[in-house]
PDB file of N, CA and C in Angstrom:
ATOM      1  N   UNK A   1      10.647  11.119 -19.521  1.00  0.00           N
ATOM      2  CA  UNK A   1      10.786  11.211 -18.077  1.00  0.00           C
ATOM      3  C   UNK A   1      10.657   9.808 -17.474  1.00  0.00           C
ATOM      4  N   UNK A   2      11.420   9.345 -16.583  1.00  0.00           N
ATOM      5  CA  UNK A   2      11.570   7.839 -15.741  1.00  0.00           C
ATOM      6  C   UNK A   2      10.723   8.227 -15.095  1.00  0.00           C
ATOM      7  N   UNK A   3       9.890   7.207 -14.569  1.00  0.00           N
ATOM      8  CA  UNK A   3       8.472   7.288 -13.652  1.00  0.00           C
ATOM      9  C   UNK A   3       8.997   6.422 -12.788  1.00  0.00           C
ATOM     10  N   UNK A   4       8.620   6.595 -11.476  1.00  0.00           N
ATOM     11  CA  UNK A   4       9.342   5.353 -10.517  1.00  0.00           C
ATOM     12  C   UNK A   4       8.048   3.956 -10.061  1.00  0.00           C
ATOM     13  N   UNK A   5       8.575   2.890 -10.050  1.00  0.00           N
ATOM     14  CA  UNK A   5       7.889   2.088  -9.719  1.00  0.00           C
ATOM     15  C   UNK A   5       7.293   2.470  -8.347  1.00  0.00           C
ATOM     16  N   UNK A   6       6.190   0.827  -8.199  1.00  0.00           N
ATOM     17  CA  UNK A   6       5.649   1.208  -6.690  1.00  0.00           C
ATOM     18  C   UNK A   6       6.763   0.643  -6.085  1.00  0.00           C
ATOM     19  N   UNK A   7       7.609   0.018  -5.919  1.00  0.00           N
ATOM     20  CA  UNK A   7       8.518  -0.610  -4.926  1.00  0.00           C
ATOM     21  C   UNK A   7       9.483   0.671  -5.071  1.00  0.00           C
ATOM     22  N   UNK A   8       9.986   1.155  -5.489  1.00  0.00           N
ATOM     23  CA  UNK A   8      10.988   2.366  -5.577  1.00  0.00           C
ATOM     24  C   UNK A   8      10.129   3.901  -4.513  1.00  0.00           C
ATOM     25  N   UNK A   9       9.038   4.228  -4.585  1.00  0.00           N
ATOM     26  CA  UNK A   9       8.128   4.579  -3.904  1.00  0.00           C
ATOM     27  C   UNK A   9       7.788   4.459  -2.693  1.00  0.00           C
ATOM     28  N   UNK A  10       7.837   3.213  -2.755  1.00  0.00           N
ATOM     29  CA  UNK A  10       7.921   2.544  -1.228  1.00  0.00           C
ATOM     30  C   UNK A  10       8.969   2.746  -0.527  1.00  0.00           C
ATOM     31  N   UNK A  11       9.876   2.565  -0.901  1.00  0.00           N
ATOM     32  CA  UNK A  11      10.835   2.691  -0.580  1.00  0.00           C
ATOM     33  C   UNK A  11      11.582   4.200  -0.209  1.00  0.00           C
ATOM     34  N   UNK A  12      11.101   4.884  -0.899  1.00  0.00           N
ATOM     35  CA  UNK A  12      11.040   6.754  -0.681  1.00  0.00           C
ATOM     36  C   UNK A  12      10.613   6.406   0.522  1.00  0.00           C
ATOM     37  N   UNK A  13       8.944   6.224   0.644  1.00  0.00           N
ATOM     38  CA  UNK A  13       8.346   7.151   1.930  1.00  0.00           C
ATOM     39  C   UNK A  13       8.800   5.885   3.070  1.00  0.00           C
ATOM     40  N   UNK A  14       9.299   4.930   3.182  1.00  0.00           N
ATOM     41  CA  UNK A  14       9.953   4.153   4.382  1.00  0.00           C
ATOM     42  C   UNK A  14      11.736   4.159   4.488  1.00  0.00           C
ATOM     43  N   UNK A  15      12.267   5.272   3.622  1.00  0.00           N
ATOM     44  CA  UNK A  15      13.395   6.165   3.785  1.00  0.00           C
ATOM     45  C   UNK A  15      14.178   5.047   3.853  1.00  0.00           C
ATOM     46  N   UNK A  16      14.064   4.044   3.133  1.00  0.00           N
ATOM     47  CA  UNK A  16      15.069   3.068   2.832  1.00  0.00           C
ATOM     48  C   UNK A  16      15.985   3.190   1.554  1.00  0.00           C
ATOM     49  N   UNK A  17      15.712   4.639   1.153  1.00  0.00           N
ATOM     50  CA  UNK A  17      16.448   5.213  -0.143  1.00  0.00           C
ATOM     51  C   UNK A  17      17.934   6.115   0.425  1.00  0.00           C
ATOM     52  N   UNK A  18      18.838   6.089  -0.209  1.00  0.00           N
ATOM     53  CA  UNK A  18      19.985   6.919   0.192  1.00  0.00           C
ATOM     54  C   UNK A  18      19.486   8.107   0.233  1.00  0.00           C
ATOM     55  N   UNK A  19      19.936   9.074   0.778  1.00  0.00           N
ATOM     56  CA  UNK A  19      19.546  10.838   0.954  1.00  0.00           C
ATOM     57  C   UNK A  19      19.975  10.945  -0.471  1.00  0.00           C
ATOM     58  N   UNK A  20      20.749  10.883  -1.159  1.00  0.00           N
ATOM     59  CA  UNK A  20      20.637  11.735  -2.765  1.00  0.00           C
ATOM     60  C   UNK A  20      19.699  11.161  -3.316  1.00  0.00           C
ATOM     61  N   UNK A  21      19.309  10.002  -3.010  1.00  0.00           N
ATOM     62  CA  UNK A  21      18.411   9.162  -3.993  1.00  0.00           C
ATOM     63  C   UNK A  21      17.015   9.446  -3.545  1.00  0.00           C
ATOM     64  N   UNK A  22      16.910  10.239  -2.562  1.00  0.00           N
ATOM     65  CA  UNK A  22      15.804  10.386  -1.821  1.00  0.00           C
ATOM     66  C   UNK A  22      15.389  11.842  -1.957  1.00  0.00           C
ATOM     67  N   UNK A  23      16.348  12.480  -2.266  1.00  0.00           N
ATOM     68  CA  UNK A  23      16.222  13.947  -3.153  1.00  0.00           C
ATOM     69  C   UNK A  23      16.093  13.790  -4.025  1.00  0.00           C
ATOM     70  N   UNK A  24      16.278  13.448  -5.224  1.00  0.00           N
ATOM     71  CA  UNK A  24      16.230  13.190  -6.780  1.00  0.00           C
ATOM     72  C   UNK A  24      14.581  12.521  -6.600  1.00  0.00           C
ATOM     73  N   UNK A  25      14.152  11.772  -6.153  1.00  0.00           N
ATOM     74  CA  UNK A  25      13.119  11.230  -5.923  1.00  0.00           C
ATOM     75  C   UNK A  25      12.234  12.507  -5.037  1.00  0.00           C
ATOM     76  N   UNK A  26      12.114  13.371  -4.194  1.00  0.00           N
ATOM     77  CA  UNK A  26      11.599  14.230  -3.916  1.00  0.00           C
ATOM     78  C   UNK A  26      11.140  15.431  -5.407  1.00  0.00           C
ATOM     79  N   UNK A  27      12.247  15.500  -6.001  1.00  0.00           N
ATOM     80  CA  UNK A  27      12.487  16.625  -6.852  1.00  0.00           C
ATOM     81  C   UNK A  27      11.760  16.104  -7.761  1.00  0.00           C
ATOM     82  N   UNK A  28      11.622  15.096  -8.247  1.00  0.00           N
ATOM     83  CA  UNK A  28      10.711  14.021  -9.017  1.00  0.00           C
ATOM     84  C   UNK A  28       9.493  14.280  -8.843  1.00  0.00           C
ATOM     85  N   UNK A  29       9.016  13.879  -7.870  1.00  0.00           N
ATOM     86  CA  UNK A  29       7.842  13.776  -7.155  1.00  0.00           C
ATOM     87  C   UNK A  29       6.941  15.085  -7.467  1.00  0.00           C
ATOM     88  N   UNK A  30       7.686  16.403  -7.171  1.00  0.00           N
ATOM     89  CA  UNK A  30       7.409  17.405  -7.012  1.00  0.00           C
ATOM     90  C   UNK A  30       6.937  18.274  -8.886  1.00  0.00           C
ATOM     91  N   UNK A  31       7.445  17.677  -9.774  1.00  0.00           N
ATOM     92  CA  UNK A  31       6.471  17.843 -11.086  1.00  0.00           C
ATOM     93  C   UNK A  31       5.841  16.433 -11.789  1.00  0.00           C
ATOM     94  N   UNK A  32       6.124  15.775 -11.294  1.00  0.00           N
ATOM     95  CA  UNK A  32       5.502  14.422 -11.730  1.00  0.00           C
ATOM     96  C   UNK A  32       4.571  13.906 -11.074  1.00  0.00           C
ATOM     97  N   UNK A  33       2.748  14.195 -11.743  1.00  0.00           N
ATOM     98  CA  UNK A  33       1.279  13.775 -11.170  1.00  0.00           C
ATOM     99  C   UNK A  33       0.963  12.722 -11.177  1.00  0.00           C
ATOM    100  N   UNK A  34       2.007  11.732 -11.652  1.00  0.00           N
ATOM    101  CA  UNK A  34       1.823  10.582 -11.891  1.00  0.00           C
ATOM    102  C   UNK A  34       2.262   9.643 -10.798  1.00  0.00           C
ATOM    103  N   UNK A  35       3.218  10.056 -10.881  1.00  0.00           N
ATOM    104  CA  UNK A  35       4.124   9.362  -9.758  1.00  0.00           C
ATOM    105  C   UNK A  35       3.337  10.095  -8.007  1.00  0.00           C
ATOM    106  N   UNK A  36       3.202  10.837  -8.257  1.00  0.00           N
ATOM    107  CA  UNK A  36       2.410  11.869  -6.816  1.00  0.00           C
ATOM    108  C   UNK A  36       0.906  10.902  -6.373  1.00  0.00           C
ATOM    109  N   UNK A  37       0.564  10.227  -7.308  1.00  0.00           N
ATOM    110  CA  UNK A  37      -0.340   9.397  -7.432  1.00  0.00           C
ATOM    111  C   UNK A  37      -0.302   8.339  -7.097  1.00  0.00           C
ATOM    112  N   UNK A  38       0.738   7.666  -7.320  1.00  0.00           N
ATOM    113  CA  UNK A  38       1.133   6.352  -7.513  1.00  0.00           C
ATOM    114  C   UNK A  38       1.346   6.492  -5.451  1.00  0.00           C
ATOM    115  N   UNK A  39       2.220   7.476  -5.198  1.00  0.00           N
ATOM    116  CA  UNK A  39       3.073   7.385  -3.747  1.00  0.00           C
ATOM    117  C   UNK A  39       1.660   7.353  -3.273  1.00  0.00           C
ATOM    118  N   UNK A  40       0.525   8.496  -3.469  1.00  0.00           N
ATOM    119  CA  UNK A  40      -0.920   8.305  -2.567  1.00  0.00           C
ATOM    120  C   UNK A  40      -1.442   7.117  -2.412  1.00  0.00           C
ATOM    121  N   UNK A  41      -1.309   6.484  -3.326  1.00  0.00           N
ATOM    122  CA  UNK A  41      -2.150   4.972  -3.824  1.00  0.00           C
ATOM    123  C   UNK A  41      -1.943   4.173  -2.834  1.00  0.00           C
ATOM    124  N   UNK A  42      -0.277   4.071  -2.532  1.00  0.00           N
ATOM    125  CA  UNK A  42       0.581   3.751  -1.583  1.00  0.00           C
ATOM    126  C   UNK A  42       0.277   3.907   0.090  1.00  0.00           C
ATOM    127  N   UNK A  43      -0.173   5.361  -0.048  1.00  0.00           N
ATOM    128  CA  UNK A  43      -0.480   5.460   1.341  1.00  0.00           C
ATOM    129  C   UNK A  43      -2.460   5.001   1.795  1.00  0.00           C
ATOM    130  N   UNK A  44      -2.992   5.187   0.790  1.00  0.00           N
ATOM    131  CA  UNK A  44      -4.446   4.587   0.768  1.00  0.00           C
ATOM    132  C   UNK A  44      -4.496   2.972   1.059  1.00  0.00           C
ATOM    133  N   UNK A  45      -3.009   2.380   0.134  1.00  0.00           N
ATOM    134  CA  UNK A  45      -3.360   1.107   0.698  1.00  0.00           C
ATOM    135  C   UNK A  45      -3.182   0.626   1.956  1.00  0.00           C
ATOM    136  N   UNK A  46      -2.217   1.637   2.240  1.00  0.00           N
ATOM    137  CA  UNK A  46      -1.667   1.330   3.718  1.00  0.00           C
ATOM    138  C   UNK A  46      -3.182   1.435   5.133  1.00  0.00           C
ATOM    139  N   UNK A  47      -3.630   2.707   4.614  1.00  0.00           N
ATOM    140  CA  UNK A  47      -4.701   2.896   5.671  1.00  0.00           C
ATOM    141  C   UNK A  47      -5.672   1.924   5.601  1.00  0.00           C
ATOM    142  N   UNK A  48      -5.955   1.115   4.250  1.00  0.00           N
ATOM    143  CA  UNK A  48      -6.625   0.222   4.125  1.00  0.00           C
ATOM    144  C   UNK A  48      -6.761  -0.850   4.846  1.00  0.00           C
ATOM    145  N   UNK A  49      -4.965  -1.155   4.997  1.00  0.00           N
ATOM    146  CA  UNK A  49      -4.846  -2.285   6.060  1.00  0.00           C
ATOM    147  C   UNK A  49      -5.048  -2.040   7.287  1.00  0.00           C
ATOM    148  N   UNK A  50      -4.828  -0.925   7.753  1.00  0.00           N
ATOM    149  CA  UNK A  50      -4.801  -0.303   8.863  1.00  0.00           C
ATOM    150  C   UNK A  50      -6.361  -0.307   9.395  1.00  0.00           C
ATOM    151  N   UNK A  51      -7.351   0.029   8.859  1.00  0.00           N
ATOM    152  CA  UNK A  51      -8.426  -0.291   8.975  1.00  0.00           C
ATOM    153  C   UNK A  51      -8.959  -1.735   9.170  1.00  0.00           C
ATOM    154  N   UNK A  52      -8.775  -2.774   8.025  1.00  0.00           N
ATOM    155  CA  UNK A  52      -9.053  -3.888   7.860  1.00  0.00           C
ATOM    156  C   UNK A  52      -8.127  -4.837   9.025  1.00  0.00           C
ATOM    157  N   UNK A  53      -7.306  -4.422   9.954  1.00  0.00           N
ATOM    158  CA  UNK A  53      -6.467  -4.958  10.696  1.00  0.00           C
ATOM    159  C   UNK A  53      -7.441  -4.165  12.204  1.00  0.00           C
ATOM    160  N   UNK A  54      -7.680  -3.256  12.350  1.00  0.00           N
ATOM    161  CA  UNK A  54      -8.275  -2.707  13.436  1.00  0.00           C
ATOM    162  C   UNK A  54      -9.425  -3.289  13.179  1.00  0.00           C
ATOM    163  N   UNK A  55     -10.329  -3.469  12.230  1.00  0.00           N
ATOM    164  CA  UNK A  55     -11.571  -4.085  12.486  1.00  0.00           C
ATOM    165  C   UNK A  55     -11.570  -5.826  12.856  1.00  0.00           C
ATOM    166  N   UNK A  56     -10.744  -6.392  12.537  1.00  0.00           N
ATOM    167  CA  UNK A  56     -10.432  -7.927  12.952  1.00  0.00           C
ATOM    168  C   UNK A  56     -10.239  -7.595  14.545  1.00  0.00           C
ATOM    169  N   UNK A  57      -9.218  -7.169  14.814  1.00  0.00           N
ATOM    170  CA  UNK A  57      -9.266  -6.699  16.486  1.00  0.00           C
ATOM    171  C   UNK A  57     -10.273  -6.570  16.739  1.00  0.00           C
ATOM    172  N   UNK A  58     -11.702  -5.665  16.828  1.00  0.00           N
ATOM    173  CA  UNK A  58     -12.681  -5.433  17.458  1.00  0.00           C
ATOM    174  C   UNK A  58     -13.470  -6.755  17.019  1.00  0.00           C
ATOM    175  N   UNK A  59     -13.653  -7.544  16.067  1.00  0.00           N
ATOM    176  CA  UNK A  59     -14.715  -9.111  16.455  1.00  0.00           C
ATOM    177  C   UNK A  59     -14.266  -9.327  17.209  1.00  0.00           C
ATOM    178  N   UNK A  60     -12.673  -9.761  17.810  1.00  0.00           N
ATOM    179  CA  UNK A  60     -12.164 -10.731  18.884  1.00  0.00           C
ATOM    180  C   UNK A  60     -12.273 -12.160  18.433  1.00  0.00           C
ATOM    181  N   UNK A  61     -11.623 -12.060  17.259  1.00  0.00           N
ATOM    182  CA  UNK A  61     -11.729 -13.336  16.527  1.00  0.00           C
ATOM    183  C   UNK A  61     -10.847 -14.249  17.213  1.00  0.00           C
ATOM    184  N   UNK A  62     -10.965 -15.868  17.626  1.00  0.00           N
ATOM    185  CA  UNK A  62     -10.244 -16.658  18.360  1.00  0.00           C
ATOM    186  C   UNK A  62      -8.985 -16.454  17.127  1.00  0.00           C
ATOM    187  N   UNK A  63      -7.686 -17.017  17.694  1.00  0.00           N
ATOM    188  CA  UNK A  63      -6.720 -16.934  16.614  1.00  0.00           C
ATOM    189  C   UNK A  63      -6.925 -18.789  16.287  1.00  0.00           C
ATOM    190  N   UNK A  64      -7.418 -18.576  15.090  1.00  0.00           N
ATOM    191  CA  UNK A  64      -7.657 -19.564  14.286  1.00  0.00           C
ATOM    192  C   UNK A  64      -7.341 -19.377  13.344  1.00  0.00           C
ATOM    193  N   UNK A  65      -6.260 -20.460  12.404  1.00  0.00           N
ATOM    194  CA  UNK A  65      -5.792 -20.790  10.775  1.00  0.00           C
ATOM    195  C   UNK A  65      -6.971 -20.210  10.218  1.00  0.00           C
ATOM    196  N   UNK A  66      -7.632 -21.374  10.088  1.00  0.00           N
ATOM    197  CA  UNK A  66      -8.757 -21.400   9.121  1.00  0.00           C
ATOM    198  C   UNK A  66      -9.941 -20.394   9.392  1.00  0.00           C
ATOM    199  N   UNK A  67     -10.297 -19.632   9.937  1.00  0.00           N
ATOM    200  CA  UNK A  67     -10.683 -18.298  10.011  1.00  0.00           C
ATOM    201  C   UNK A  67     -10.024 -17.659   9.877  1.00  0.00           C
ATOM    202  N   UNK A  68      -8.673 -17.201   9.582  1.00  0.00           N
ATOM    203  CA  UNK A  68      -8.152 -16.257   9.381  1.00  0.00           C
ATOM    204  C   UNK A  68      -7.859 -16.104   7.458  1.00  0.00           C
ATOM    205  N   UNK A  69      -7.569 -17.357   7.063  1.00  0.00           N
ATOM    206  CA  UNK A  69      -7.641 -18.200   5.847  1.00  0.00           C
ATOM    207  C   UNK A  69      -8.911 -17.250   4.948  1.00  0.00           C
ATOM    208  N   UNK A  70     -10.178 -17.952   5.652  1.00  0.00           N
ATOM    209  CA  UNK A  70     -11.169 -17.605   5.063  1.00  0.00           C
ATOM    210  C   UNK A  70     -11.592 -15.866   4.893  1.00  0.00           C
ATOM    211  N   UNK A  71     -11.252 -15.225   5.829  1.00  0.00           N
ATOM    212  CA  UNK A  71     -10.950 -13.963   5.576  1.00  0.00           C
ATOM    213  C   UNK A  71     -10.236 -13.379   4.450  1.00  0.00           C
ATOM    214  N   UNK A  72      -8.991 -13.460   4.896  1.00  0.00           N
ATOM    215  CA  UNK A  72      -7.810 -13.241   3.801  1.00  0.00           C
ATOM    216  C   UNK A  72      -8.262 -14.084   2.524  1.00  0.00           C
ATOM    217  N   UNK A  73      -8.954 -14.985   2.328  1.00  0.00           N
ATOM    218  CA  UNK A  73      -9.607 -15.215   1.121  1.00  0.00           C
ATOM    219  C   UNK A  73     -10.633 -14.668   0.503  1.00  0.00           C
ATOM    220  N   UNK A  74     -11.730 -14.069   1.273  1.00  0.00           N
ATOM    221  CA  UNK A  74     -13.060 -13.202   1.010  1.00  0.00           C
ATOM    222  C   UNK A  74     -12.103 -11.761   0.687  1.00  0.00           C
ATOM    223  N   UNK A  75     -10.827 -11.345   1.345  1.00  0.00           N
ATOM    224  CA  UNK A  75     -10.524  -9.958   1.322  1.00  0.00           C
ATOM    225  C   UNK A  75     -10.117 -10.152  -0.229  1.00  0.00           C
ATOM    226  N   UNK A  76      -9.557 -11.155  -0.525  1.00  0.00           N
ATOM    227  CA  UNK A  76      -8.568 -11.190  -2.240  1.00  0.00           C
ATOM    228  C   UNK A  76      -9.824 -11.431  -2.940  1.00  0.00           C
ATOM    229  N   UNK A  77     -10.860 -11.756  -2.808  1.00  0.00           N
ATOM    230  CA  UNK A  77     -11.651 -12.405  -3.864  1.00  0.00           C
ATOM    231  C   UNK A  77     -12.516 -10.700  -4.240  1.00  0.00           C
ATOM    232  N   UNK A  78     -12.528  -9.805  -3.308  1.00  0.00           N
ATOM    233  CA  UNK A  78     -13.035  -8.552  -2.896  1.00  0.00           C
ATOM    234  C   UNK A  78     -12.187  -7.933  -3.752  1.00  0.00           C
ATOM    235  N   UNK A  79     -10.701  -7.605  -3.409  1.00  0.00           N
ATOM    236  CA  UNK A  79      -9.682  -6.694  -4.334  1.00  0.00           C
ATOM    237  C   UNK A  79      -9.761  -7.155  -5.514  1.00  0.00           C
ATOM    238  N   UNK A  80      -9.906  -8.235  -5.978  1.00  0.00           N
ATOM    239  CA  UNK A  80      -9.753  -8.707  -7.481  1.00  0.00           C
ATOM    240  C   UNK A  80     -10.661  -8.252  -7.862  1.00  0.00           C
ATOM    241  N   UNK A  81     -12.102  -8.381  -7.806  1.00  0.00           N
ATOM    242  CA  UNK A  81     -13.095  -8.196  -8.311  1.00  0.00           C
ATOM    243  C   UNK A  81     -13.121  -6.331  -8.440  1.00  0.00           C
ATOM    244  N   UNK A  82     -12.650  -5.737  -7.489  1.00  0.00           N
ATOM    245  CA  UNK A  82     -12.266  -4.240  -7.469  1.00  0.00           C
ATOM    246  C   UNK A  82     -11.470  -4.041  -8.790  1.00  0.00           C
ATOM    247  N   UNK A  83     -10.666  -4.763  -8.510  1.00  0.00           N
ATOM    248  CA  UNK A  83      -9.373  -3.943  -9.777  1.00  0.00           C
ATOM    249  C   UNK A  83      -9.626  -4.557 -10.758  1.00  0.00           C
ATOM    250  N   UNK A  84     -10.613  -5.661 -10.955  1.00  0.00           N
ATOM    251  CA  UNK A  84     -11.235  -5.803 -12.124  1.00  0.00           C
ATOM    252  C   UNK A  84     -12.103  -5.534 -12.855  1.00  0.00           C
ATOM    253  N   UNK A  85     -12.702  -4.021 -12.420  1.00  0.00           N
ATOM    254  CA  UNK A  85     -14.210  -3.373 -12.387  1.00  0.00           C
ATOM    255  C   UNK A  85     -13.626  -2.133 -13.613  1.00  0.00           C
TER     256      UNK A  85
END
């Protein structure tokens, strides 16, 4: 069985797939736990940002490079250490 990547996935749920290709990929989806997984993962990361983007809004951080830098550097040094656990 072809398993679809995450960019192919992505691409499903932001319907940048042709309608047959977007059925075949539904129909997919629909016995494959793997891939059903992979699309959630997808949407977890999304809320992730969604969160981590709403909480920068509420400090009222000045728009500064280098605070923003240092963030987005503490956030990667955070995910790595995650997906390296």
């Amino acid at each position: 069985m072809k398993h679809y990547t995450r960019e192919e996935l992505d691409q499903y749920r932001h319907k940048d797939m042709s309608f047959i290709l977007r059925l075949i990929c539904r129909a997919h989806l629909s016995i494959c736990s793997q891939c059903r997984q992979k699309l959630s993962k997808l949407h977890d990361d999304d809320t992730l940002l969604r969160r981590l983007k709403d909480s920068l809004n509420m400090l009222n951080i000045e728009s500064n490079s280098l605070t923003y830098q240092k963030i987005d550097t503490t956030i990667h040094e955070l995910t790595n250490k995650e997906s390296s656990v």
